[in-house]
N, C-alpha and C. Protein backbone atom coordinates (compact mmCIF):
# COMPACT_ATOMS: atom_id res chain seq x y z
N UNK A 1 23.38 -14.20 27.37
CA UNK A 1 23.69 -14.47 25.97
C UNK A 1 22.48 -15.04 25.22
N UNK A 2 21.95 -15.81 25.76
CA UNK A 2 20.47 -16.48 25.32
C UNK A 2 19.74 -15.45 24.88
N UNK A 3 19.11 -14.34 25.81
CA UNK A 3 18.40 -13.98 26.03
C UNK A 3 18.86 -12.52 25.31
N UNK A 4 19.69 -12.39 24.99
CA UNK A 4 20.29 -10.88 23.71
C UNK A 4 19.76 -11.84 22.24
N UNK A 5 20.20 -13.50 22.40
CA UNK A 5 20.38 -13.91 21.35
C UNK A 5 18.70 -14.09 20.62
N UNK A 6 17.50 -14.25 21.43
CA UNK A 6 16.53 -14.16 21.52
C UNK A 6 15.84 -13.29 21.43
N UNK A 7 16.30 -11.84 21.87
CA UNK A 7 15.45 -10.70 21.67
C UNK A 7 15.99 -10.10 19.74
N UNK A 8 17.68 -10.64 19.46
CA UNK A 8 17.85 -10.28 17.72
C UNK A 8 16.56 -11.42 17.14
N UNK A 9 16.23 -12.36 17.26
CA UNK A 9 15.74 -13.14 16.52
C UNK A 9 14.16 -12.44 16.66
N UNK A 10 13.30 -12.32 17.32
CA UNK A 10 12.28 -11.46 17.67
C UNK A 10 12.32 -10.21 16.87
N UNK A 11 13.80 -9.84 17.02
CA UNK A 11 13.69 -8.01 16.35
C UNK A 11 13.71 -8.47 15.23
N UNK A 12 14.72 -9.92 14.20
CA UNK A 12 14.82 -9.50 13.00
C UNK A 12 13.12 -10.40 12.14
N UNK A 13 12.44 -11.26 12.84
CA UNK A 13 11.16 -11.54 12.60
C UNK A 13 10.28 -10.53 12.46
N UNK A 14 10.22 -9.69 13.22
CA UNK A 14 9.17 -8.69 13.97
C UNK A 14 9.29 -7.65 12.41
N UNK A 15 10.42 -7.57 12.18
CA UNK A 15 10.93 -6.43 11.07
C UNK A 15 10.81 -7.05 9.42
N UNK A 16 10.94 -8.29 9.64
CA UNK A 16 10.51 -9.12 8.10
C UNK A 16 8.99 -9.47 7.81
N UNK A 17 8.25 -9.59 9.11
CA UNK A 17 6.84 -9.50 8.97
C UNK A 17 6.39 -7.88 8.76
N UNK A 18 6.87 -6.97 9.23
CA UNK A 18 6.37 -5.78 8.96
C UNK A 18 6.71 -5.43 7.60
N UNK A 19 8.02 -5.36 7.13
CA UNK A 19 8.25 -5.11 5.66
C UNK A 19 7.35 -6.50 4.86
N UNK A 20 7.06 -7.53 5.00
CA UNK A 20 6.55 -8.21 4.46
C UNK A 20 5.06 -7.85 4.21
N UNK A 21 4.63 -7.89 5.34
CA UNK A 21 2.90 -7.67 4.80
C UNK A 21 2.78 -5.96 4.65
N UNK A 22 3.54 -5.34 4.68
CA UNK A 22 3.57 -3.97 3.86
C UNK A 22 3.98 -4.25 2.49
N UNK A 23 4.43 -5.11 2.03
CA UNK A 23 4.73 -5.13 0.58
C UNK A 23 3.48 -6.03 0.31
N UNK A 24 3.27 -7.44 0.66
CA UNK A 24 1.65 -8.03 0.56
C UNK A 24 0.75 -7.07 1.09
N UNK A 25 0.11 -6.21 1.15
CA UNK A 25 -0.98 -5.06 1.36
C UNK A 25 -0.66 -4.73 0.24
N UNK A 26 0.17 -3.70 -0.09
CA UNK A 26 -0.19 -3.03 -1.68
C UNK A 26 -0.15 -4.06 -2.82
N UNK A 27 0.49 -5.05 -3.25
CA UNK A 27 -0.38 -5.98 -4.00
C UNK A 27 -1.51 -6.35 -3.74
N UNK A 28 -2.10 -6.76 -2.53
CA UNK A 28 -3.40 -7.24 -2.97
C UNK A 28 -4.23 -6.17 -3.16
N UNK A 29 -3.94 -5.31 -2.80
CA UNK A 29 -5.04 -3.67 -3.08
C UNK A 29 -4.59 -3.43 -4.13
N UNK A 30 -3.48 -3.81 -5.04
CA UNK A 30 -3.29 -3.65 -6.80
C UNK A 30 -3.85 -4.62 -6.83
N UNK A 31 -4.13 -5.74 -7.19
CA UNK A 31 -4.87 -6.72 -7.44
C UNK A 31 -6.19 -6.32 -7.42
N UNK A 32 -6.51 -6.19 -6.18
CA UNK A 32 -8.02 -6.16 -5.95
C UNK A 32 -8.85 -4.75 -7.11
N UNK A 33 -7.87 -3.65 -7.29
CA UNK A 33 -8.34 -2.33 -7.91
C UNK A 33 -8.92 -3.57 -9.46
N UNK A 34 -8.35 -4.75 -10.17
CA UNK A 34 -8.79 -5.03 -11.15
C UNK A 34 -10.29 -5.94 -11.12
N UNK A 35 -10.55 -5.75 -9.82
CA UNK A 35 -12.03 -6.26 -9.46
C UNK A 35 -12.70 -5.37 -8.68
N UNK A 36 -12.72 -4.02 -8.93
CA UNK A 36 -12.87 -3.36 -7.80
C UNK A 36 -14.54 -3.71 -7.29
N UNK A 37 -15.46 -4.40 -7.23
CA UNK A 37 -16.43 -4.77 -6.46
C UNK A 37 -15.91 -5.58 -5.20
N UNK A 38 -14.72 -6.17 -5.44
CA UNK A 38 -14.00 -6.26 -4.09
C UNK A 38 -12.61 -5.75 -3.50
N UNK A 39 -13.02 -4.17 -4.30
CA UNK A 39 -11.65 -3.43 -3.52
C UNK A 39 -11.81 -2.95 -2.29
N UNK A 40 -13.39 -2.49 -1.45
CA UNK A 40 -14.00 -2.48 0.08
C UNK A 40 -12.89 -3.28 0.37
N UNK A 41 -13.46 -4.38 0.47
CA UNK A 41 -13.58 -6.12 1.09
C UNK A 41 -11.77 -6.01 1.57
N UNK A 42 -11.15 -5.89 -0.02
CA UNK A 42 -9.71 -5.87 0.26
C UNK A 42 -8.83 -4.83 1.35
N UNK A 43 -9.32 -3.85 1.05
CA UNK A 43 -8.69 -2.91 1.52
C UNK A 43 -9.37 -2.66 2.85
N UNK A 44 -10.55 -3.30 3.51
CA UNK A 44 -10.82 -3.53 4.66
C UNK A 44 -9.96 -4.85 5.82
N UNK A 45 -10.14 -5.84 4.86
CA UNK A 45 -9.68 -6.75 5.25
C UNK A 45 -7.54 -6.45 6.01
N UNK A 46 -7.32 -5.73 4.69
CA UNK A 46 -5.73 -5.06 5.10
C UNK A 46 -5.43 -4.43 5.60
N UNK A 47 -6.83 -3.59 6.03
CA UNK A 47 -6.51 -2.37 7.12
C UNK A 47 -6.56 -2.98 8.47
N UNK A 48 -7.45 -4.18 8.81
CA UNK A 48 -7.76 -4.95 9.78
C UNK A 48 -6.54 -6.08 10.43
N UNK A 49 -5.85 -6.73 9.08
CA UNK A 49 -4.80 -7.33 9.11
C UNK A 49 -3.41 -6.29 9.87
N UNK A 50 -3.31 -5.33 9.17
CA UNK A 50 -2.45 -3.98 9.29
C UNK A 50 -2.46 -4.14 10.88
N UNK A 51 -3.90 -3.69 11.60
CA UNK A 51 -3.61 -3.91 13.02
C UNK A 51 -3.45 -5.30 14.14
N UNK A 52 -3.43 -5.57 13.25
CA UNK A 52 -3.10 -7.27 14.17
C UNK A 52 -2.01 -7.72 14.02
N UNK A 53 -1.39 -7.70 12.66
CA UNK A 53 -0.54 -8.35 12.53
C UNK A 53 1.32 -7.10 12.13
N UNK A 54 0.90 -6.03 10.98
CA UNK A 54 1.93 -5.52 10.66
C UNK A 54 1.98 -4.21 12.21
N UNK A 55 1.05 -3.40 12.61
CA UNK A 55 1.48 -2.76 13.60
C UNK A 55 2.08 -3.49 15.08
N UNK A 56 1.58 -4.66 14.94
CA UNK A 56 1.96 -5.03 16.77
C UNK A 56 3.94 -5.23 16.35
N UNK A 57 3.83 -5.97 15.13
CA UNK A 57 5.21 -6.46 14.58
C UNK A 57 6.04 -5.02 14.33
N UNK A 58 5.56 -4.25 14.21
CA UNK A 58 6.38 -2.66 13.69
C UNK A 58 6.95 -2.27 15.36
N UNK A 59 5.93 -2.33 16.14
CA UNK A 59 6.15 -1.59 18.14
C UNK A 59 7.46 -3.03 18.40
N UNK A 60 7.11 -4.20 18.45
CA UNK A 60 7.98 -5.26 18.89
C UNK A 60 9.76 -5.00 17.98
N UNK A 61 9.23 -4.31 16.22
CA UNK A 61 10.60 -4.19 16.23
C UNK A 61 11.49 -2.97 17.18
N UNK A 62 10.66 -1.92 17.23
CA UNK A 62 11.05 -0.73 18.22
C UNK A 62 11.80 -1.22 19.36
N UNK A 63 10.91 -2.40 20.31
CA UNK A 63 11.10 -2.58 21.63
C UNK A 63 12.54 -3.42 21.45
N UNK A 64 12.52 -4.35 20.71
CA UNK A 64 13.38 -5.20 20.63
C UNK A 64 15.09 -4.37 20.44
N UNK A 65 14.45 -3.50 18.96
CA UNK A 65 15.51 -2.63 18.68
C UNK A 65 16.24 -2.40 19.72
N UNK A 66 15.39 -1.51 20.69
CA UNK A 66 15.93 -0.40 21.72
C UNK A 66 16.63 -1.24 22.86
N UNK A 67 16.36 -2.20 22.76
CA UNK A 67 16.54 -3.43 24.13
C UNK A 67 18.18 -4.24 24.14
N UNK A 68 18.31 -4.10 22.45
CA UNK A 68 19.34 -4.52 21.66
C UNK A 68 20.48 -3.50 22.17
N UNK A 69 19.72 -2.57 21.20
CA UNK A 69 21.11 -1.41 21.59
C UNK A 69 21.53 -0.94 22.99
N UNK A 70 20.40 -0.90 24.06
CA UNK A 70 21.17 -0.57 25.30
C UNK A 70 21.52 -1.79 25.97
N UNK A 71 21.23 -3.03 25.47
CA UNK A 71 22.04 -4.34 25.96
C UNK A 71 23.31 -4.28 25.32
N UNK A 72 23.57 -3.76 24.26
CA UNK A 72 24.92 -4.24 23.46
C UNK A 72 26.06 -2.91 23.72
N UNK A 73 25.17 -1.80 24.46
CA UNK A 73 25.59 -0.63 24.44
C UNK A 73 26.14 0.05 23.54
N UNK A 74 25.37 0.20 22.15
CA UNK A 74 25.58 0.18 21.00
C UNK A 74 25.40 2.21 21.12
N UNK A 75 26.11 3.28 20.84
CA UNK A 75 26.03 4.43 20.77
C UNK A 75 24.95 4.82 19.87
N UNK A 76 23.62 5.87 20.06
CA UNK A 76 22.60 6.04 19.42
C UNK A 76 22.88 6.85 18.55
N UNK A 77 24.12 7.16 18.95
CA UNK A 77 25.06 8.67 17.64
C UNK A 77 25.65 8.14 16.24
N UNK A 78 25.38 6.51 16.30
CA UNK A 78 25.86 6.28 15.08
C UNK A 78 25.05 6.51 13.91
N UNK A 79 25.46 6.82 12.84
CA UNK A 79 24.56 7.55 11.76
C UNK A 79 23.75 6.46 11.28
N UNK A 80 23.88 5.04 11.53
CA UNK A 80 22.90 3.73 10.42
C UNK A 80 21.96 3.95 11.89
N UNK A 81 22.36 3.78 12.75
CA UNK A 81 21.46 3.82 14.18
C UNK A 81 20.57 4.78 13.72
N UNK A 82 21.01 6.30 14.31
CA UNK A 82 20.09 7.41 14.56
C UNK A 82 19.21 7.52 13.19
N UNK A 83 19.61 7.04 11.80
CA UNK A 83 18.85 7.52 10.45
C UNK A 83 17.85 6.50 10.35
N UNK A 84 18.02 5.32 11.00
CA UNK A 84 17.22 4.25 10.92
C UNK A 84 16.13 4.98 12.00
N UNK A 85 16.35 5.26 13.10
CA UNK A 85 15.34 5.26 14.01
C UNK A 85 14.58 6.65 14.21
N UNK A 86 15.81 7.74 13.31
CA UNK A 86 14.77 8.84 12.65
C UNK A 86 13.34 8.82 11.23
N UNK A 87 14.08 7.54 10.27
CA UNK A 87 12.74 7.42 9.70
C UNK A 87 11.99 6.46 9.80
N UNK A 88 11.91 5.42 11.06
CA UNK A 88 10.85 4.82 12.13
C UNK A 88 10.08 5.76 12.28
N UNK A 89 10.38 7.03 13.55
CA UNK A 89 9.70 7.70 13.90
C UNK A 89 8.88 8.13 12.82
N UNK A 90 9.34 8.87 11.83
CA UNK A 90 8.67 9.64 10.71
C UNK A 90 7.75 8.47 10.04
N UNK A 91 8.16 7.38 9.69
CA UNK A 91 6.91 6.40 9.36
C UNK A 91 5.50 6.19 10.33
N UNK A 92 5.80 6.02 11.61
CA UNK A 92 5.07 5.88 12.77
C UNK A 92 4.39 6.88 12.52
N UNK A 93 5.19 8.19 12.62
CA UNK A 93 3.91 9.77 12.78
C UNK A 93 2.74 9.66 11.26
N UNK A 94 3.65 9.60 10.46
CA UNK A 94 2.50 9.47 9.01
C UNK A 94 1.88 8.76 8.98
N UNK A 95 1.85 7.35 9.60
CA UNK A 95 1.26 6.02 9.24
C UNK A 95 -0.20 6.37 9.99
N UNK A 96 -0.07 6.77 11.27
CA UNK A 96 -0.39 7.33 12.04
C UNK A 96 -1.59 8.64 11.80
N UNK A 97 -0.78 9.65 11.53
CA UNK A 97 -1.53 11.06 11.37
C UNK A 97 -2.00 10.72 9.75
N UNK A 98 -1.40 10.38 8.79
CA UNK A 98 -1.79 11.07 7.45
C UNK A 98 -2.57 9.34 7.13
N UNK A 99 -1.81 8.55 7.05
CA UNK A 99 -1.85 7.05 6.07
C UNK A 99 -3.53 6.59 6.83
N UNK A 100 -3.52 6.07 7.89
CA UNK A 100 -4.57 5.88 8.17
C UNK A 100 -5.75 6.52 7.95
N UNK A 101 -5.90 7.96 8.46
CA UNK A 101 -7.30 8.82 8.04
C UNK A 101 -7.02 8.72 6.04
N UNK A 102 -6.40 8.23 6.07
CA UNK A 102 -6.74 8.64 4.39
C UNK A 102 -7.34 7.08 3.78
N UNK A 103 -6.79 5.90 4.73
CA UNK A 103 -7.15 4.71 4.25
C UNK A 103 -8.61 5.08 4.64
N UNK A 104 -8.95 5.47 5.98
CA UNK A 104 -10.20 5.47 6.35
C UNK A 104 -11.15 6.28 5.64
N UNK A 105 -11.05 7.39 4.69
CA UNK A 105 -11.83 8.17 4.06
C UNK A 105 -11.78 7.63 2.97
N UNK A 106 -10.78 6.96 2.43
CA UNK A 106 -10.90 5.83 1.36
C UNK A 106 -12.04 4.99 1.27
N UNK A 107 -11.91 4.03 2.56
CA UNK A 107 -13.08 2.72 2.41
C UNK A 107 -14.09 3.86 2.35
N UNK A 108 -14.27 4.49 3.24
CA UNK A 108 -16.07 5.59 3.33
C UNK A 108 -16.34 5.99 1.93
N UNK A 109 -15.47 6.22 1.56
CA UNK A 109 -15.84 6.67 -0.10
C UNK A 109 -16.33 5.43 -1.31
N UNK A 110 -15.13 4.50 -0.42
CA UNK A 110 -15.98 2.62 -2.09
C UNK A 110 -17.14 2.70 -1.03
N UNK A 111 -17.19 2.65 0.29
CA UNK A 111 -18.76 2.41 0.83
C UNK A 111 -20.19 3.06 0.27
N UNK A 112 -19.77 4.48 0.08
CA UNK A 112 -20.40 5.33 -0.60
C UNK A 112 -21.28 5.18 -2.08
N UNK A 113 -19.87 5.05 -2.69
CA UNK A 113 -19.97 4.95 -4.37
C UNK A 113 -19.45 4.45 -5.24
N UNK A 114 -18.69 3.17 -4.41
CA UNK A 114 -16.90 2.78 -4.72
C UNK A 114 -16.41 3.34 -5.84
N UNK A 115 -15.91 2.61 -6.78
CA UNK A 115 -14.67 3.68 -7.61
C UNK A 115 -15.58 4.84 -8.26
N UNK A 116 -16.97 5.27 -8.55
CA UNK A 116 -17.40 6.13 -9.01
C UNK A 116 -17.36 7.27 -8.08
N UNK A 117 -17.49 7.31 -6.92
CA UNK A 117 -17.50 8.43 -5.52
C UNK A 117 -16.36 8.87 -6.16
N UNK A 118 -16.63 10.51 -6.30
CA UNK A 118 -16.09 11.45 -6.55
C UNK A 118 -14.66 11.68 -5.91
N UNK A 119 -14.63 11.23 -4.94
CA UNK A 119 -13.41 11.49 -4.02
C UNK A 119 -12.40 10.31 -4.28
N UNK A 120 -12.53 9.50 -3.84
CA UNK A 120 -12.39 7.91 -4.89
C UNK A 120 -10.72 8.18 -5.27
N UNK A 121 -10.80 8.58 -6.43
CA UNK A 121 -9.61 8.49 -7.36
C UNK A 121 -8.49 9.10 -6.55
N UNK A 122 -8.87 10.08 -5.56
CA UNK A 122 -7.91 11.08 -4.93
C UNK A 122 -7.09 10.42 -4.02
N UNK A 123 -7.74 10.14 -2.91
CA UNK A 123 -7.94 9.42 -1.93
C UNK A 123 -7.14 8.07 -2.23
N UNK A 124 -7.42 7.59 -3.07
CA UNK A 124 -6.49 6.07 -3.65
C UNK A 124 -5.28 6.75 -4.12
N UNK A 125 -5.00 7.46 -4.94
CA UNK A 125 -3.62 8.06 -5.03
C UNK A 125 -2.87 8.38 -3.63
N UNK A 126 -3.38 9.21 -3.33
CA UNK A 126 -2.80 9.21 -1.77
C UNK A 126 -2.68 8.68 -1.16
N UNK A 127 -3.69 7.08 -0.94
CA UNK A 127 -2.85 6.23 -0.32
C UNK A 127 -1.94 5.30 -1.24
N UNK A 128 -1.97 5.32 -2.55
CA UNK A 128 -0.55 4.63 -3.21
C UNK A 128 0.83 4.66 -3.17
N UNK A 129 0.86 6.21 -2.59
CA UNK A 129 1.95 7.32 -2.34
C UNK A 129 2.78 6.50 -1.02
N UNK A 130 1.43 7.11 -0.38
CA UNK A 130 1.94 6.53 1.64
C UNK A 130 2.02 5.17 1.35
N UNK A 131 1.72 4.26 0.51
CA UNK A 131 1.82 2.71 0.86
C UNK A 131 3.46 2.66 0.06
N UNK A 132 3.66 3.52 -1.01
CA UNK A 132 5.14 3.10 -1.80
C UNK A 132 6.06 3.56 -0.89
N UNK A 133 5.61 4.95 -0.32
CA UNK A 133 6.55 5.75 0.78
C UNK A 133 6.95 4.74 2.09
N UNK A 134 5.89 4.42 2.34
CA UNK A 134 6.01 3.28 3.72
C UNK A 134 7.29 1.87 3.36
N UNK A 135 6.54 1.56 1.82
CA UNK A 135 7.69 0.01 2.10
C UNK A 135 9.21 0.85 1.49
N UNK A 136 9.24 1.86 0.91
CA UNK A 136 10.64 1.91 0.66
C UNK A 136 11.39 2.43 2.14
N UNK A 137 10.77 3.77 2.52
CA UNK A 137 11.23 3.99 4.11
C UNK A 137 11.33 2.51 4.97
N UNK A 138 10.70 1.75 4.79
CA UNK A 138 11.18 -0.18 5.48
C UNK A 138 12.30 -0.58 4.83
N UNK A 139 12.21 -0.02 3.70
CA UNK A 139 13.75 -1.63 3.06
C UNK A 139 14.77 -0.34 3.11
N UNK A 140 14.90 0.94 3.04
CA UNK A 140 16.14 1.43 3.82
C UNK A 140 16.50 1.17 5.25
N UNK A 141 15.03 1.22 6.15
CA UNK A 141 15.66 0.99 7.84
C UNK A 141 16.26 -0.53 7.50
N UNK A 142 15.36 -1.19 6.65
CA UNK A 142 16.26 -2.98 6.60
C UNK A 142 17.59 -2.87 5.97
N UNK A 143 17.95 -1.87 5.13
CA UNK A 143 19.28 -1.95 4.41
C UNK A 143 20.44 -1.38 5.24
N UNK A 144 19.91 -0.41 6.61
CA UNK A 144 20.72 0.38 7.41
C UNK A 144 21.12 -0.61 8.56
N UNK A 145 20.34 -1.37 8.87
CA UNK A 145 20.10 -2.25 9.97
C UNK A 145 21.26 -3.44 9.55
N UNK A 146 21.29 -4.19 8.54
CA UNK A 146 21.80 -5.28 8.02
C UNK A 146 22.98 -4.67 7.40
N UNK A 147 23.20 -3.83 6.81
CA UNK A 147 24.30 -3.54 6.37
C UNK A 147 25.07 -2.36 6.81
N UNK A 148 24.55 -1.49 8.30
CA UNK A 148 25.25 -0.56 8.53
C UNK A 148 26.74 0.59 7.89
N UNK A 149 25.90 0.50 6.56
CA UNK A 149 26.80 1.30 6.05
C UNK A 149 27.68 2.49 6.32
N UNK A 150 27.13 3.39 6.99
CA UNK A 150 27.00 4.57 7.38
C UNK A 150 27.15 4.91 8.78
């Protein structure tokens, strides 16, 4: 009992720090765009943060998740279950395949020429997209999770 009761408290931390500093990342990279001589700096600094702090917290909510449900023997067929942990996955693969190489061709580009580099403007749209796409895909898995509607 402890130790179920210990791994929810872990999962629901693990999942408020990840939706959290995914919503603190795109403010301070809105912020920072109104100084952009330190939009590098910012958007380095958050990509760096990103792996220390919001990815280890994103895998721990997974583990915890999964640890939950086959401790509670919770059926993976339920629709707040399976829709939650179908657009995990789909966040994970983009965050992953698309969000990152685009943050990363981002900074190379303020390194370059910052907001004047030609590529610049593109590149920041695209990641505005994946950063709005990312926290709303979070506050549905948080709205499916907490309120199992469905």
């Amino acid at each position: 009992m402890l130790f179920q009761l210990v791994l929810v408290f872990l999962h629901v931390i693990a999942a408020a720090l990840t939706l959290g500093a995914t919503v603190a990342y795109a403010v301070a990279i809105r912020l920072a765009e109104r100084d952009p001589e330190h939009l590098a700096f910012t958007i380095g600094a958050v990509r760096r943060s990103d792996r220390v702090l919001a990815i280890p917290a994103f895998l721990v909510t997974l583990v915890t998740g999964l640890w939950i449900t086959v401790n509670e023997g919770l059926p993976f067929d339920r629709l707040w279950l399976a829709a939650s942990i179908a657009i995990y996955a789909a966040i994970l693969v983009v965050g992953f395949a698309v969000f990152g190489p685009v943050v990363q061709r981002e900074l190379a580009a303020l390194e370059r020429a910052g907001t004047a580099d030609p590529d610049y403007p593109r590149l920041r749209a695209q990641a505005v997209v994946l950063s709005y796409g990312t926290v709303a895909a979070l506050a549905v898995i948080f709205a499916l999770m907490v309120g199992k509607p469905i």
